[in-house]
Structure formats: C-alpha cells, structure tokens
PDB file of N, CA and C in Angstrom:
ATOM      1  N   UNK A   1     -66.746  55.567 -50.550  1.00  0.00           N
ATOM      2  CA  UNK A   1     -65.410  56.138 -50.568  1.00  0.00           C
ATOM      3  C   UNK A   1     -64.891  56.111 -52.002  1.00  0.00           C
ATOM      4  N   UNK A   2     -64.442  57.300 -52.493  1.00  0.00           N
ATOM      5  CA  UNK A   2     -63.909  57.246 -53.596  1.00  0.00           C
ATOM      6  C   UNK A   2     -62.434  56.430 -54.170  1.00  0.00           C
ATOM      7  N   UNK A   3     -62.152  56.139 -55.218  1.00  0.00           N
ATOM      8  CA  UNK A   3     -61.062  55.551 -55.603  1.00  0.00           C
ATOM      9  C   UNK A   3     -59.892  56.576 -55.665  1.00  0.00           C
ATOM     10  N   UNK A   4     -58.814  55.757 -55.036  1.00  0.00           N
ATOM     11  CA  UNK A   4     -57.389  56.638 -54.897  1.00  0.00           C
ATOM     12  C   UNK A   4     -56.772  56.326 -56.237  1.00  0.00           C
ATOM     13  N   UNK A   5     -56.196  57.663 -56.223  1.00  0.00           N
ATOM     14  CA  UNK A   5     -55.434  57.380 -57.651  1.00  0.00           C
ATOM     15  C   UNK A   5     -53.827  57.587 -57.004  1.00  0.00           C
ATOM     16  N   UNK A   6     -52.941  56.735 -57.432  1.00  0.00           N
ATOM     17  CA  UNK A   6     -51.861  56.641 -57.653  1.00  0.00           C
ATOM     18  C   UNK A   6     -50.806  57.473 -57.910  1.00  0.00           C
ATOM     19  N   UNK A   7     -49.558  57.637 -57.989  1.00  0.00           N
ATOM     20  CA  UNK A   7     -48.440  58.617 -58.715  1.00  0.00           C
ATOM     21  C   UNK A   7     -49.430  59.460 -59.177  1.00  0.00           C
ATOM     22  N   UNK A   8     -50.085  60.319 -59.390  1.00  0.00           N
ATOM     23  CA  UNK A   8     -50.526  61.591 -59.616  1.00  0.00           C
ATOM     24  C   UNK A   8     -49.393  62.821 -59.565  1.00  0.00           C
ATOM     25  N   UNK A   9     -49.541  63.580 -60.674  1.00  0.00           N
ATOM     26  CA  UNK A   9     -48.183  64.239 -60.296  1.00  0.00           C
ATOM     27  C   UNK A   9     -49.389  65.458 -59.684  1.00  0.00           C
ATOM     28  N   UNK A  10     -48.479  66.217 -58.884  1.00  0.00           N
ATOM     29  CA  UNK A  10     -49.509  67.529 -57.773  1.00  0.00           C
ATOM     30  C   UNK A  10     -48.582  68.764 -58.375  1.00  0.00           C
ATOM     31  N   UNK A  11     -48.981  70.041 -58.334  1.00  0.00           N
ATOM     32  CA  UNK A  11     -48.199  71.220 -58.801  1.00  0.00           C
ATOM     33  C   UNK A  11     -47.179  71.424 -58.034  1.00  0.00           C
ATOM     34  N   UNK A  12     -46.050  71.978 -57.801  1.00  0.00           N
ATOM     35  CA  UNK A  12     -45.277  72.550 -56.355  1.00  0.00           C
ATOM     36  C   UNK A  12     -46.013  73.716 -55.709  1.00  0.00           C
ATOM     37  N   UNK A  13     -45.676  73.710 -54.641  1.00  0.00           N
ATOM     38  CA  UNK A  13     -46.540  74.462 -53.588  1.00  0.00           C
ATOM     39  C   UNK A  13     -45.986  74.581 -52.641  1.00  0.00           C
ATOM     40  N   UNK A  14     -45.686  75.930 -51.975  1.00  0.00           N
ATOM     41  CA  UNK A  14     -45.337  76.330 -50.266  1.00  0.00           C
ATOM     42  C   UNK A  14     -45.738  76.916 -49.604  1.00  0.00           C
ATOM     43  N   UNK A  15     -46.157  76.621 -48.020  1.00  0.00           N
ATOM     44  CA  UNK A  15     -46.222  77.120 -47.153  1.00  0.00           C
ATOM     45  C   UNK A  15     -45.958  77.493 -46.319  1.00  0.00           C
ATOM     46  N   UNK A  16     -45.901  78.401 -45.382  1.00  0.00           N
ATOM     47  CA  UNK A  16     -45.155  78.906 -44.398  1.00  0.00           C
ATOM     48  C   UNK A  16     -45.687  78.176 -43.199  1.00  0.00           C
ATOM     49  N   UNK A  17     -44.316  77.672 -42.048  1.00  0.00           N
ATOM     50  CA  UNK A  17     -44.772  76.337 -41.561  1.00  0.00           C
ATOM     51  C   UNK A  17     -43.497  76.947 -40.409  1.00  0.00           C
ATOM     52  N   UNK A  18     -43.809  76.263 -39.133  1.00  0.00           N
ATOM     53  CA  UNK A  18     -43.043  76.563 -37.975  1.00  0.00           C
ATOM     54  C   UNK A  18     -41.272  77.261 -38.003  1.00  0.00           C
ATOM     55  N   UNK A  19     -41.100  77.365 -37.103  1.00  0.00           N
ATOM     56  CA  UNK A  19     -39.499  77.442 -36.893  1.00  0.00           C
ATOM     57  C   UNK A  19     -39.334  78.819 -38.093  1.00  0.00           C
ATOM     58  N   UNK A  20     -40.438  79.516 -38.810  1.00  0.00           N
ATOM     59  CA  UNK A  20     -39.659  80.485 -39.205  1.00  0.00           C
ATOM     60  C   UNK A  20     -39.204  79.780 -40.534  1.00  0.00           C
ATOM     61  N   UNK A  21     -39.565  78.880 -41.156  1.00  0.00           N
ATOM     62  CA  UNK A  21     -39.445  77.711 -42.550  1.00  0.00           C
ATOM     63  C   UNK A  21     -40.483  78.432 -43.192  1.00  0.00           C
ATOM     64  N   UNK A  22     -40.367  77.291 -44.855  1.00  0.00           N
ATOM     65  CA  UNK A  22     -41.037  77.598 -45.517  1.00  0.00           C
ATOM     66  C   UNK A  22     -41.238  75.863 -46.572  1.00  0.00           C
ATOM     67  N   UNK A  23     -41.772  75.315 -46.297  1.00  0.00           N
ATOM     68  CA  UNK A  23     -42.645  73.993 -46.819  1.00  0.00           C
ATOM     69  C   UNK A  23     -42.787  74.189 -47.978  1.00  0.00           C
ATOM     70  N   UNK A  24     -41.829  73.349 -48.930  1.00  0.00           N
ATOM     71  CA  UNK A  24     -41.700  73.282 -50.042  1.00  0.00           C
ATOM     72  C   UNK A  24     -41.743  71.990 -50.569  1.00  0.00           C
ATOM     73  N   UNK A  25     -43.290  71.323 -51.279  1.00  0.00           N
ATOM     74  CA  UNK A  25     -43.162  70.470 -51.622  1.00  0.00           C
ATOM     75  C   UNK A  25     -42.166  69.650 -52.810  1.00  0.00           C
ATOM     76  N   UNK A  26     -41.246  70.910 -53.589  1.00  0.00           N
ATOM     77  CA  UNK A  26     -39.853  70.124 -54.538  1.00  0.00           C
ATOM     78  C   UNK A  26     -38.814  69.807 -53.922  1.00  0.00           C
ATOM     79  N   UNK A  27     -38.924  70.704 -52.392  1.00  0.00           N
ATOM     80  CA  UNK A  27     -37.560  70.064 -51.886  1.00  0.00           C
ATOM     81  C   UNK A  27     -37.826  68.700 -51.333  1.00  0.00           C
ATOM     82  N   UNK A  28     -38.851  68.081 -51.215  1.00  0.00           N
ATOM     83  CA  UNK A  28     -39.249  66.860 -50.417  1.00  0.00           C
ATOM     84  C   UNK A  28     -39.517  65.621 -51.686  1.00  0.00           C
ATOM     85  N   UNK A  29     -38.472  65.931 -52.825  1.00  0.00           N
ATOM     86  CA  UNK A  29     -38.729  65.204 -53.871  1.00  0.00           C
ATOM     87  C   UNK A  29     -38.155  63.569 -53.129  1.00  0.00           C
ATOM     88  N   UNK A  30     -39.094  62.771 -53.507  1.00  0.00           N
ATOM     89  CA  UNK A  30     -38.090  61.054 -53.250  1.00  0.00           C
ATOM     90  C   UNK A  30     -38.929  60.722 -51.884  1.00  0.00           C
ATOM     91  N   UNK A  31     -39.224  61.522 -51.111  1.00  0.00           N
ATOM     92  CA  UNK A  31     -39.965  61.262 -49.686  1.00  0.00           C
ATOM     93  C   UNK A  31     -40.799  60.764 -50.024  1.00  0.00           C
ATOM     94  N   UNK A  32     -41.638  60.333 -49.020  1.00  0.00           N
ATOM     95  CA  UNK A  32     -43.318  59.713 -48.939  1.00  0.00           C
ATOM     96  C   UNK A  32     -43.512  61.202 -48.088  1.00  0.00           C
ATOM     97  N   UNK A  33     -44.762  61.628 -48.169  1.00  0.00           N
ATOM     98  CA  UNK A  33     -45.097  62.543 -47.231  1.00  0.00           C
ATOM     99  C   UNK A  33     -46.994  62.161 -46.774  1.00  0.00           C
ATOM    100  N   UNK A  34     -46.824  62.318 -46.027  1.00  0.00           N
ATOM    101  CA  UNK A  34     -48.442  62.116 -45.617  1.00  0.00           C
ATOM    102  C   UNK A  34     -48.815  63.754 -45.185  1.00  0.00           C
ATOM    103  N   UNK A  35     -49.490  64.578 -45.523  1.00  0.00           N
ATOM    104  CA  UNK A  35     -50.397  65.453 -45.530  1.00  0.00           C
ATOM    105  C   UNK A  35     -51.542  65.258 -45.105  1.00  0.00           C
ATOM    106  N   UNK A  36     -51.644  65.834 -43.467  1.00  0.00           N
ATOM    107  CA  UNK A  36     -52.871  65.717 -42.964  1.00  0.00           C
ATOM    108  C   UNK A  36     -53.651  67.071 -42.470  1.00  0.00           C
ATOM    109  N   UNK A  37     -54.693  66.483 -42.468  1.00  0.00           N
ATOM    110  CA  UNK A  37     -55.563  68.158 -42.268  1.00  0.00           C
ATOM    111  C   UNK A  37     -56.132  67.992 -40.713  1.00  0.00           C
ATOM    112  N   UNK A  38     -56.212  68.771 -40.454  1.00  0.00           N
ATOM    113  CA  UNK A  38     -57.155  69.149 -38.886  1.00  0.00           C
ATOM    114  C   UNK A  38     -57.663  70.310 -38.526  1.00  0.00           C
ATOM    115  N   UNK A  39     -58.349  70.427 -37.961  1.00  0.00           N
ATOM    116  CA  UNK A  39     -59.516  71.575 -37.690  1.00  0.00           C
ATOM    117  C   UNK A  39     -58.755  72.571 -36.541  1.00  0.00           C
ATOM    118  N   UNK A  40     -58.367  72.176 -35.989  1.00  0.00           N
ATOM    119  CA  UNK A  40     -57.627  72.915 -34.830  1.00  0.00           C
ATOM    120  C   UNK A  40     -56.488  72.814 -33.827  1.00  0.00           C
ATOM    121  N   UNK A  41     -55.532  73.396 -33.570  1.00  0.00           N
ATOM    122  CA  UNK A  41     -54.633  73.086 -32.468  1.00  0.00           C
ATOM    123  C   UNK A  41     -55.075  73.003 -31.076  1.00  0.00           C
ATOM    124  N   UNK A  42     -54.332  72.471 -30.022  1.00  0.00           N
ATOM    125  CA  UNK A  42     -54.771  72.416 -29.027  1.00  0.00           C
ATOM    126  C   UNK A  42     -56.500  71.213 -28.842  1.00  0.00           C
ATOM    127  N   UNK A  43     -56.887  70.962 -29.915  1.00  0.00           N
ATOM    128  CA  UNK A  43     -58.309  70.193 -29.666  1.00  0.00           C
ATOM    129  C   UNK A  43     -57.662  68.491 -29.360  1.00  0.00           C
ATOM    130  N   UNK A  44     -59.076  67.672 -28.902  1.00  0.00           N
ATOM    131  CA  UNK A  44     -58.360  66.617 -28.094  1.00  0.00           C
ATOM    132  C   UNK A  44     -58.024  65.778 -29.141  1.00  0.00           C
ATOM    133  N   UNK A  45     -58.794  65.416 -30.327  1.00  0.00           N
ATOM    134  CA  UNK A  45     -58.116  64.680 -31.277  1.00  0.00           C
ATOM    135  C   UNK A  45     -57.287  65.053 -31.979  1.00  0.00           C
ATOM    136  N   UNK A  46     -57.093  66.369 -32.522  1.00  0.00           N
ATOM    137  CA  UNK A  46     -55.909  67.013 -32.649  1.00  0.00           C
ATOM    138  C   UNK A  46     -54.484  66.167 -32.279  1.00  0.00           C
ATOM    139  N   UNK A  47     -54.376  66.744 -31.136  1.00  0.00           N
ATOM    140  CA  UNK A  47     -53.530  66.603 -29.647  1.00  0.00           C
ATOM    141  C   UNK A  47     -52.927  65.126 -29.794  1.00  0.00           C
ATOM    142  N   UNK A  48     -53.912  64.097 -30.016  1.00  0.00           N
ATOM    143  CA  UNK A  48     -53.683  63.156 -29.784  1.00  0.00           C
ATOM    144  C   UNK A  48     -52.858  62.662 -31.154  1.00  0.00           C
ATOM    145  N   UNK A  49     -53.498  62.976 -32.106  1.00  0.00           N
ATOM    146  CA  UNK A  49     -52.946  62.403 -33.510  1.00  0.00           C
ATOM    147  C   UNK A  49     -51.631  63.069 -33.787  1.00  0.00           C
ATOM    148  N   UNK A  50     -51.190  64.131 -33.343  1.00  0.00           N
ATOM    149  CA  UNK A  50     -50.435  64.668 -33.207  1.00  0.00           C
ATOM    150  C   UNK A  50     -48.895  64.004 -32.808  1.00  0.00           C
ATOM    151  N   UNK A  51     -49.982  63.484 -31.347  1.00  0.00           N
ATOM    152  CA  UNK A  51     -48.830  63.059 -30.343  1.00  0.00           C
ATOM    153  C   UNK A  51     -48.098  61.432 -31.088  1.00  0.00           C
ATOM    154  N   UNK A  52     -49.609  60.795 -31.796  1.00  0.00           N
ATOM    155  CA  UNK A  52     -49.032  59.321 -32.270  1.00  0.00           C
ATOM    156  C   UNK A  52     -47.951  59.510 -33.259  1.00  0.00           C
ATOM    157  N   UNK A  53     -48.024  60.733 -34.268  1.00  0.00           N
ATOM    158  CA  UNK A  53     -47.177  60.635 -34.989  1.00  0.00           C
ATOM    159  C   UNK A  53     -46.211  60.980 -34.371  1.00  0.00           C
ATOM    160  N   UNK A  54     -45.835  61.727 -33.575  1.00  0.00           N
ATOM    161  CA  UNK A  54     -44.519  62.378 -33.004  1.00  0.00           C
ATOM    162  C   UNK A  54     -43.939  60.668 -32.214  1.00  0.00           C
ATOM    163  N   UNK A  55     -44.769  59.873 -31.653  1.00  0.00           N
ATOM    164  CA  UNK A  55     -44.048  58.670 -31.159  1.00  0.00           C
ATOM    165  C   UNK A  55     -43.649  57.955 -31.925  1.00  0.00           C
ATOM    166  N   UNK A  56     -44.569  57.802 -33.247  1.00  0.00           N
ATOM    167  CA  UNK A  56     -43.517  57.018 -34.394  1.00  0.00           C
ATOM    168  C   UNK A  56     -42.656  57.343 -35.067  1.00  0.00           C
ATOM    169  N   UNK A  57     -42.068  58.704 -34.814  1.00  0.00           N
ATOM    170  CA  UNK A  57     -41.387  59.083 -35.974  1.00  0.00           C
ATOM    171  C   UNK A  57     -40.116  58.588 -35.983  1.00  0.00           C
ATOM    172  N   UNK A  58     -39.636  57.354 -35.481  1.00  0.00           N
ATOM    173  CA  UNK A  58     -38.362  56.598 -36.102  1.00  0.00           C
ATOM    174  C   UNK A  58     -38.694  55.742 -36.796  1.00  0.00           C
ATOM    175  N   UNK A  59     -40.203  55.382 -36.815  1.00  0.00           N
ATOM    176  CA  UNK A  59     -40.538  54.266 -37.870  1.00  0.00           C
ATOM    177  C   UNK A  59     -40.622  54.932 -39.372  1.00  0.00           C
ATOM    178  N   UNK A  60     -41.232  56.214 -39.519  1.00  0.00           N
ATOM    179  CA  UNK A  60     -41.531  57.056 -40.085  1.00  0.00           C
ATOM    180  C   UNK A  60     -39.986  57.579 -41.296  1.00  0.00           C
ATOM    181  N   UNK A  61     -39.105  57.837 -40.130  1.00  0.00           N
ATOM    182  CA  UNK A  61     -38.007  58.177 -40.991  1.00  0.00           C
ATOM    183  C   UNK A  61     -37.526  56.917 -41.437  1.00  0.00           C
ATOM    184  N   UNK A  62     -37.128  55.763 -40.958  1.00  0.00           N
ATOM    185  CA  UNK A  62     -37.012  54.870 -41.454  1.00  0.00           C
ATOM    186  C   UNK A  62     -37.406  54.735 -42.872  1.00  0.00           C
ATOM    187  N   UNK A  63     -38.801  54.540 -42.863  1.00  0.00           N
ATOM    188  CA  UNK A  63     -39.443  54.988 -44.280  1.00  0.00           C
ATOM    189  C   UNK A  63     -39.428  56.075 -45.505  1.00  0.00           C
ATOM    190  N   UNK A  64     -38.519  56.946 -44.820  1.00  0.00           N
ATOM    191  CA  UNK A  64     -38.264  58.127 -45.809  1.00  0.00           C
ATOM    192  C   UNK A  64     -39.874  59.162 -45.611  1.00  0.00           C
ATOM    193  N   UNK A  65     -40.243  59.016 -44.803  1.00  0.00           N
ATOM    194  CA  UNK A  65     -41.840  59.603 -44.852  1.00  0.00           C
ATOM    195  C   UNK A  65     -41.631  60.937 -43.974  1.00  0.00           C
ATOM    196  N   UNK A  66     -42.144  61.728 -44.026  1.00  0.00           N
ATOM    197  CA  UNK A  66     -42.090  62.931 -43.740  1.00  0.00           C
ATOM    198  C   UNK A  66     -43.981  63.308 -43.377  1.00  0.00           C
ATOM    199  N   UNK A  67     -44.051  63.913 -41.839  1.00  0.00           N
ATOM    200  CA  UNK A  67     -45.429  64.435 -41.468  1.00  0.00           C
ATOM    201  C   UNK A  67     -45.441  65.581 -42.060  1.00  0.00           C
ATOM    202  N   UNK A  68     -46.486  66.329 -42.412  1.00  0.00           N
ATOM    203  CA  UNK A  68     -46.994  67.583 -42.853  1.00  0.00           C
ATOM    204  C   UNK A  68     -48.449  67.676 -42.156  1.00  0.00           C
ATOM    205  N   UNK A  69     -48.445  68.386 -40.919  1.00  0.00           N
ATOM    206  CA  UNK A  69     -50.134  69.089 -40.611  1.00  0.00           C
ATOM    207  C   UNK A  69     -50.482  70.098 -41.026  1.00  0.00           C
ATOM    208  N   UNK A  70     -51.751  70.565 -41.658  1.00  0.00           N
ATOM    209  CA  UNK A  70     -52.365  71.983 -42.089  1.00  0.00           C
ATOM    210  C   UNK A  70     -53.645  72.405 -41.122  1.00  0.00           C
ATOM    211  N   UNK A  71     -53.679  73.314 -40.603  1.00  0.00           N
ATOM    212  CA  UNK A  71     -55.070  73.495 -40.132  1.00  0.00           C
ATOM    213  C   UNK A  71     -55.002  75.013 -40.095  1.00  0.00           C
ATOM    214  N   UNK A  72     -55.995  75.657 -39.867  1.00  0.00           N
ATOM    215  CA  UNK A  72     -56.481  77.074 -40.823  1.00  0.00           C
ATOM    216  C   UNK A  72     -55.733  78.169 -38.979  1.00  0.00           C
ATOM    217  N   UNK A  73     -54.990  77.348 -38.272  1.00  0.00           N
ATOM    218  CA  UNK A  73     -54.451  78.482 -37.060  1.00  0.00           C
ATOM    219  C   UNK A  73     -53.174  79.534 -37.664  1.00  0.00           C
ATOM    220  N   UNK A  74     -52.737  80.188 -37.054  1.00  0.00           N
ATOM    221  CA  UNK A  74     -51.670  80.954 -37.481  1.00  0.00           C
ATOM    222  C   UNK A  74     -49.833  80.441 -36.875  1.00  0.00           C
ATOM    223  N   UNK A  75     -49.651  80.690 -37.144  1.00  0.00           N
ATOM    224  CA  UNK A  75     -47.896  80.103 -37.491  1.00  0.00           C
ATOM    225  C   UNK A  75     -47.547  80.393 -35.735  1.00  0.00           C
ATOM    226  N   UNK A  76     -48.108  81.569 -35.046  1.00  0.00           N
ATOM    227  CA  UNK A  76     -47.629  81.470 -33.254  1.00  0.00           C
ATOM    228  C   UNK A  76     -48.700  80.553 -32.742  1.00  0.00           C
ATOM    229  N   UNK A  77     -49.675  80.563 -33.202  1.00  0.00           N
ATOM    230  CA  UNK A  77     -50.602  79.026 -32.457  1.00  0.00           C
ATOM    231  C   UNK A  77     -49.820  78.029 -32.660  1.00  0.00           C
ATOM    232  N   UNK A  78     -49.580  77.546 -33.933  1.00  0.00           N
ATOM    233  CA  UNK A  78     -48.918  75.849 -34.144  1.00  0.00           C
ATOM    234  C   UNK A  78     -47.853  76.156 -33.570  1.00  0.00           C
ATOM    235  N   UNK A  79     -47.009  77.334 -33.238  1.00  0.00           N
ATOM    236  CA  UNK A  79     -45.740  77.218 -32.437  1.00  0.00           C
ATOM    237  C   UNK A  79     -45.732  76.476 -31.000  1.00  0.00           C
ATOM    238  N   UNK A  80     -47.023  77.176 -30.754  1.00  0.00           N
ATOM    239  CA  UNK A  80     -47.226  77.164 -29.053  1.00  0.00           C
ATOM    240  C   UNK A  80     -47.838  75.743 -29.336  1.00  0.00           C
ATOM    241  N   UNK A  81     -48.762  75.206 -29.850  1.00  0.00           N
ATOM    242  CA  UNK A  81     -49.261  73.916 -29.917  1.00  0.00           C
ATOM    243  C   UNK A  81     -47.869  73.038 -29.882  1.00  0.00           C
ATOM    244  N   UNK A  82     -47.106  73.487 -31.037  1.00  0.00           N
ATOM    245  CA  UNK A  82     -45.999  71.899 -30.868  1.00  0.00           C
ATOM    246  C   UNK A  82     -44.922  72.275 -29.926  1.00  0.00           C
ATOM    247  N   UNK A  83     -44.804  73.315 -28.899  1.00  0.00           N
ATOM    248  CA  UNK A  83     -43.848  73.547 -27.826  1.00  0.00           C
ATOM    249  C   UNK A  83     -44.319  72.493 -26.981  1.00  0.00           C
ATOM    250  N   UNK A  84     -45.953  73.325 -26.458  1.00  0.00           N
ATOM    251  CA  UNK A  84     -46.792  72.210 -25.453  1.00  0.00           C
ATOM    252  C   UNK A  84     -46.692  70.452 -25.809  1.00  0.00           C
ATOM    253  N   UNK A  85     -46.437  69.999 -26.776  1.00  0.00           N
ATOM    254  CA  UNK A  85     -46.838  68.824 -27.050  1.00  0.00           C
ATOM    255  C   UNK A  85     -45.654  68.262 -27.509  1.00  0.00           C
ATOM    256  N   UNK A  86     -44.254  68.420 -27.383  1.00  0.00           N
ATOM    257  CA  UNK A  86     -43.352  68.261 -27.807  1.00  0.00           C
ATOM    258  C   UNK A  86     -43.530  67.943 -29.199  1.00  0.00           C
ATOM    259  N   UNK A  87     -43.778  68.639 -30.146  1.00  0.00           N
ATOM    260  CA  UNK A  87     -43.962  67.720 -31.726  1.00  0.00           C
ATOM    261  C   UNK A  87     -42.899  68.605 -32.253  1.00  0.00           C
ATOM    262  N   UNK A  88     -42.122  67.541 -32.884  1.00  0.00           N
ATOM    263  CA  UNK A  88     -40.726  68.311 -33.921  1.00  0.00           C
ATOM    264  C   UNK A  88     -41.492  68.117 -35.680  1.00  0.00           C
ATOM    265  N   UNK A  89     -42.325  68.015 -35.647  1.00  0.00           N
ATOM    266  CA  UNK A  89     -43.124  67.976 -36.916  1.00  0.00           C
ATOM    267  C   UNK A  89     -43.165  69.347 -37.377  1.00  0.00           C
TER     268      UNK A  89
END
C-alpha cells in the first residue's frame, strides 16, 4: 500500500451530482470530505456502503465531513438509486 500524503492541495473541480446540483469542491472549503468511488448503483456492496454512511450521518456532520459518491451511472440512475435507498447524500 502506498504512502498517503497529507494537506495536498487538489485543483477545484465540479460535477454534476443529484437534485439537479452541481458539486463544487471550493464551496466545501473547511469540510472534511471523503470521496468514494464505486462501480455501480443498485449492486449489493454498493447498496450497503451506501446505506452505512447514510446511518451515520449525524456522526459525520458532527465532524464537519461531508459524503461524496462517484460511479460512472448517469444522474437518473443515482436518482433512482438514492430514492430506493433513502440516501440524502
């Protein structure tokens, strides 16, 4: 496993992300954000990792931390994925 590097500064960058938004990593200046990747909506580990973060997320805000998922579906899949699965992520 490679070594993590630290404060790294990253470029700004947005994506177009549920609800008709647009994911802007400068507006999320001061947050923690965890950025996670996954292969697909609707799949069972998906689904599941999904669901853990959506149960912690008062620990989460607590922390100032903010979820971000990416996976290569289109903006009405992840709709329908986080309707089905209640995720406000």
């Amino acid at each position: 496993m490679g070594k993590v590097q630290l404060n790294k500064v990253i470029p700004d960058f947005e994506l177009p992300r549920t609800g008709n938004k647009t994911f802007r990593l400068s507006e999320n200046l001061g947050k923690n954000i965890i950025l996670y990747f996954y292969p697909k909506d609707n799949s069972p580990g998906c689904t599941l990792e999904g669901q853990n973060f959506r149960d912690r997320i008062a620990i989460f805000n607590e922390h100032r931390t903010i979820i971000v998922g990416v996976s290569r579906d289109s903006i009405q899949v992840h709709e329908e994925f986080k309707k089905k699965t209640r995720l406000s992520l």
